[in-house]
Structure formats: C-alpha cells, structure tokens
Protein backbone atom coordinates (compact mmCIF):
# COMPACT_ATOMS: atom_id res chain seq x y z
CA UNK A 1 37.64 -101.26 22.19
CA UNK A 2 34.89 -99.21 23.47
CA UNK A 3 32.92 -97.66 20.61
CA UNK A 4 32.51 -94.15 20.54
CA UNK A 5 31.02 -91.33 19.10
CA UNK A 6 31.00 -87.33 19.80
CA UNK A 7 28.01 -84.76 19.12
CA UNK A 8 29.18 -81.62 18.62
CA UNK A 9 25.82 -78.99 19.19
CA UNK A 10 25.93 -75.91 17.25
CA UNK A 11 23.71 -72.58 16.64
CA UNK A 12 23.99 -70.79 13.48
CA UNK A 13 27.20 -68.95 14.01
CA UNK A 14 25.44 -65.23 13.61
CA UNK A 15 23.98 -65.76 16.74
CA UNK A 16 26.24 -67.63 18.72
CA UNK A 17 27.66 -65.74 21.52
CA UNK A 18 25.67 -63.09 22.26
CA UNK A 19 27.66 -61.43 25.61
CA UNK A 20 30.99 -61.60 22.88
CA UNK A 21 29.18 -59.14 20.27
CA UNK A 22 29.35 -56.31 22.87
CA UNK A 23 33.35 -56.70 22.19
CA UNK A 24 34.59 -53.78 19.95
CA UNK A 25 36.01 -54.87 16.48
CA UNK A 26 35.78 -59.05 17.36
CA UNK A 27 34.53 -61.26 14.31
CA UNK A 28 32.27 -63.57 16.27
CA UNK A 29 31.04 -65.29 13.72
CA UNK A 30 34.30 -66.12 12.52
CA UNK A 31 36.08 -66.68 16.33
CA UNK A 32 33.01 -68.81 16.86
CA UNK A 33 33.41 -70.72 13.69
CA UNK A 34 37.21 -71.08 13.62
CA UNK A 35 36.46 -73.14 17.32
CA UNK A 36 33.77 -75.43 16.49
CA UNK A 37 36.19 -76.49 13.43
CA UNK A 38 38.72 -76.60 15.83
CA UNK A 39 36.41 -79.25 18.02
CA UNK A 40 34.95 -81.25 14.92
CA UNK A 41 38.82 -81.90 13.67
CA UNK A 42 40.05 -83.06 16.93
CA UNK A 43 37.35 -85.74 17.38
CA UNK A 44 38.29 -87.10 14.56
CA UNK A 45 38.76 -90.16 13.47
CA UNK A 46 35.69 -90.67 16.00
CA UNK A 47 32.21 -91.07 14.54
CA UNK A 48 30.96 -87.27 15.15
CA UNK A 49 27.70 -85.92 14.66
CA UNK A 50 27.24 -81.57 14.84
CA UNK A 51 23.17 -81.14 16.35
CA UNK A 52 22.16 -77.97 14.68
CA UNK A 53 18.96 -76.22 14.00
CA UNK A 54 20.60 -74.14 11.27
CA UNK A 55 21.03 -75.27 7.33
CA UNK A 56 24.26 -73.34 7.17
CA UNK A 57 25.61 -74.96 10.03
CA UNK A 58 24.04 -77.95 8.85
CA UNK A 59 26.64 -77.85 5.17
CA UNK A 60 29.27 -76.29 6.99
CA UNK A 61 29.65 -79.33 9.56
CA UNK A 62 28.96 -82.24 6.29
CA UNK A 63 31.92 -80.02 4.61
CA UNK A 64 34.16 -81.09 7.69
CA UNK A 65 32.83 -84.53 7.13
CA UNK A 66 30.43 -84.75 10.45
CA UNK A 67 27.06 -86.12 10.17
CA UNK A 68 24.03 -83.60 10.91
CA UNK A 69 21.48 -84.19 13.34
CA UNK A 70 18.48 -81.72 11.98
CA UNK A 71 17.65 -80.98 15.87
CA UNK A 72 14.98 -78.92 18.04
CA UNK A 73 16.39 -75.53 19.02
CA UNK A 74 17.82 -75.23 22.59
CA UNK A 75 20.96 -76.61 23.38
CA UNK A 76 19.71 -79.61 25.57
CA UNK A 77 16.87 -81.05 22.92
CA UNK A 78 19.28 -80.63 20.41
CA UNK A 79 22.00 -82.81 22.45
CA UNK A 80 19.07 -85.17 23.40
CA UNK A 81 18.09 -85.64 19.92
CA UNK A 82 21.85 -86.30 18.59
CA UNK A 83 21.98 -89.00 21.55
CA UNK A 84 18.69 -90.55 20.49
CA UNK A 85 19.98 -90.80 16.96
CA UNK A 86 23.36 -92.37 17.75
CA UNK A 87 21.49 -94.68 19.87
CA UNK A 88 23.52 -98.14 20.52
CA UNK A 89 25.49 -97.19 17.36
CA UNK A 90 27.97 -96.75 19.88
CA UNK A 91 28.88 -97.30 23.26
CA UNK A 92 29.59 -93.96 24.46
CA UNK A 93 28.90 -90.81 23.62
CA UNK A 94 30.44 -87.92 24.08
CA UNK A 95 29.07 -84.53 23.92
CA UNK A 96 31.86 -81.86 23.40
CA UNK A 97 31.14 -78.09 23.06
CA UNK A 98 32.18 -76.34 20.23
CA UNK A 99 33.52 -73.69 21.74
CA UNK A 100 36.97 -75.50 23.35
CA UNK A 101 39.99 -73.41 23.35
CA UNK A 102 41.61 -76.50 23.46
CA UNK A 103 40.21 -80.09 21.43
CA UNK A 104 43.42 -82.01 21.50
CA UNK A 105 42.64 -85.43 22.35
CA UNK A 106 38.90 -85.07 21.80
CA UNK A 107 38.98 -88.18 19.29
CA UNK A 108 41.58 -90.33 21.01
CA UNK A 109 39.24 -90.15 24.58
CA UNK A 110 38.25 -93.08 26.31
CA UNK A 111 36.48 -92.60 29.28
CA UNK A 112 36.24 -94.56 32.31
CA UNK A 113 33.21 -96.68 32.91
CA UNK A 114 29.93 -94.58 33.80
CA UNK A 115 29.46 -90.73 33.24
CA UNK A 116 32.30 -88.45 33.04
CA UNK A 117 31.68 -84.84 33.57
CA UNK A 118 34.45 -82.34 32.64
CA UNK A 119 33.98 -79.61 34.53
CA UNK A 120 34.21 -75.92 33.35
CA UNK A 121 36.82 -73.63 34.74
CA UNK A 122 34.55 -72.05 36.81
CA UNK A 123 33.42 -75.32 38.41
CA UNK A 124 30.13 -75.16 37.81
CA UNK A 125 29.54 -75.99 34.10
CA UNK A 126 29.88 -79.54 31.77
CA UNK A 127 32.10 -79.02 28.94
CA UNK A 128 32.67 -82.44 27.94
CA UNK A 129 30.17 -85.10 28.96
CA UNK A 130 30.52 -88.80 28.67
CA UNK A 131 27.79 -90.66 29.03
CA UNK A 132 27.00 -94.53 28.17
CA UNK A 133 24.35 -94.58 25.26
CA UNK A 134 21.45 -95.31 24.83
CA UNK A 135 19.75 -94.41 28.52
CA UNK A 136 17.15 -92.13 29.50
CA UNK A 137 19.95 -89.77 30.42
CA UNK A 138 18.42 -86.14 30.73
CA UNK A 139 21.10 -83.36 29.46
CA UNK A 140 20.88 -80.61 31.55
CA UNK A 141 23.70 -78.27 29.48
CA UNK A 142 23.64 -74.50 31.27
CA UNK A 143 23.62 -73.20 34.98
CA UNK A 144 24.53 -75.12 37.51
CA UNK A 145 24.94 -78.29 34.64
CA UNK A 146 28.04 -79.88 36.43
CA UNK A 147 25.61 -80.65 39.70
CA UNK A 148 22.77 -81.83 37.33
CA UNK A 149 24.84 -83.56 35.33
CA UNK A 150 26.32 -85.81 38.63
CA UNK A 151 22.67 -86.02 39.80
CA UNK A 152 21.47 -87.06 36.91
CA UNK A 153 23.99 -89.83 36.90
CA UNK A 154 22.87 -90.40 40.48
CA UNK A 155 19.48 -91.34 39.29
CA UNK A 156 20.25 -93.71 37.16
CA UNK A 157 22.48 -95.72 39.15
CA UNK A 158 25.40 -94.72 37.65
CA UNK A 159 29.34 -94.44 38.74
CA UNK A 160 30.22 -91.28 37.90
CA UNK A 161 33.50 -89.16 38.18
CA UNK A 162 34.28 -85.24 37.72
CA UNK A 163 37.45 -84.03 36.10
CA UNK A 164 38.57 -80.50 37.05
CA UNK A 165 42.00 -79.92 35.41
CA UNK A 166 41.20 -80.92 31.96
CA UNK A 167 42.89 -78.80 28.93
CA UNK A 168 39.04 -79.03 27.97
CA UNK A 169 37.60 -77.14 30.97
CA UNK A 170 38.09 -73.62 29.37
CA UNK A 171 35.67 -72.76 26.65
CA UNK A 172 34.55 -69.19 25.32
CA UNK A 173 31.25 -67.74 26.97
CA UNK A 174 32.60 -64.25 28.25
CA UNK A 175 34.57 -61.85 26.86
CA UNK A 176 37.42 -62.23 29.95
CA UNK A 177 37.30 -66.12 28.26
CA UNK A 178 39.24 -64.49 24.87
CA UNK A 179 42.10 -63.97 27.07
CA UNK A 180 42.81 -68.09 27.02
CA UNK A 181 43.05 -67.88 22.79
CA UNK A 182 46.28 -68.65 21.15
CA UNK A 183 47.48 -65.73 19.12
C-alpha cells in the first residue's frame, strides 16, 4: 500500500476569508473553523499535518490530533514547507484545503500514479492536489493554479490527470459558495 499523508494549510481563523466578512450576521471564524475540522477528521486515519503560521491554529489542529508544521505565511510556502517536512515519510502527499464542503473520503484516497489535480468548480482552481513526495514540485495554490499545477507536473516529467466532478471540487471562497453548506 502506497503511503500517504495529507497537509491541511490553515490561516488563523480571524482572518480567513476575507470576501465572507462582508456577509451580514455570518460567524466566519466559526463557519471557517467548523470546515477545516471537517477536512482534518476526514483524512483521518491518514498521517495529516495542518501548515499554519498561527499558534492558535497551531493547538487547535494538535487538539484534533494533526501534526503542526510552524510554516512561512502565504499559502504556497506554507504548503511547500509541510511537503519538505513530510519528505519520503511518505509516498504521496496530499494537500487538501480546509475549506471542503465536502471531506468524505479524504483519508481513504489513493491516487493514481503521478499528480492528481482536483479541480475547483469553477475549473480553474486545485482543491485537492496529489503529488508524489519528495520532488522539487513548485505549489502554485491561487489563480489560474489548476493550469500551473498540470504544468508544473509537465516539467517534471510527470503523468498527470485532472478530476472535474469530484464531491471535493466545491470549497468556500465567495459568499454565492455558502449556498453548497448543509443546513
């Protein structure tokens, strides 16, 4: 069996989410919270790491019983940093975003050989990444990351394959994205 771990990134959850504070009477920190538990449950019984710049976040996600990665802020150093610490621990890794309205599965995944990029709903973003550890793989997490993240796969010569009708493609960036929550 292929060995494999998750990273989790997370920001301190009073600033997560900026374009959902402009939402009258939503508890951000608490909707944002509520889904990175969500995420660091369903990878379970997976080796999972949270990469946070934040002490809070830092006890929150050893609470859950994740290991911390103490990481750079910025979403792709932090992610880079997680990967470099996981090293050949593992296999795989596989870097899920904590803010999936759906994580079922997240610990039983095995992906295919090479990268997998899961895709968001809007086609254009990486929700889940897969990607065999220990390269030089360069995360490239924001605009446009679903094309970087096949390119970047290009460059090193790996197969790689895009999934667009995962459960895992919707996550919560906008506030038309709160319409996808379970009540």
């Amino acid at each position: 069996m292929v060995g494999v771990g998750i990273i989790v990134p997370l920001k301190s959850f009073a600033h997560a989410k900026s374009r959902l504070r402009t939402v009258a009477g939503l508890d951000v920190d608490r909707l944002v919270e509520g889904l990175a538990r969500a995420v660091v449950v369903a990878a379970r019984p997976r080796e999972t790491v949270v990469a946070t710049d934040d002490d809070d976040v830092a006890r929150w996600a050893r609470g859950l019983g994740a290991a911390v990665v103490l990481a750079p802020p910025g979403l792709n150093a932090a992610v880079g940093a997680a990967y470099r610490e996981l090293g050949d621990s593992v296999d795989v890794t596989v870097v899920a975003h904590g803010d999936l309205v759906d994580p079922v599965g997240l610990g039983g995944f095995r992906p295919e050989a090479g990268v997998t990029v899961v895709a968001d709903h809007r086609g254009t973003g990486t929700t889940v990444l897969a990607v065999p550890a220990a390269l030089d793989f360069r995360f490239s997490f924001g605009p446009s990351s679903r094309t970087l993240h096949e390119s970047e796969a290009a460059r090193l010569g790996l197969a790689w394959r895009t999934v667009t009708d995962s459960p895992w493609r919707f996550d919560v960036d906008e506030p038309s994205d709160l319409a996808r929550l379970h009540p």
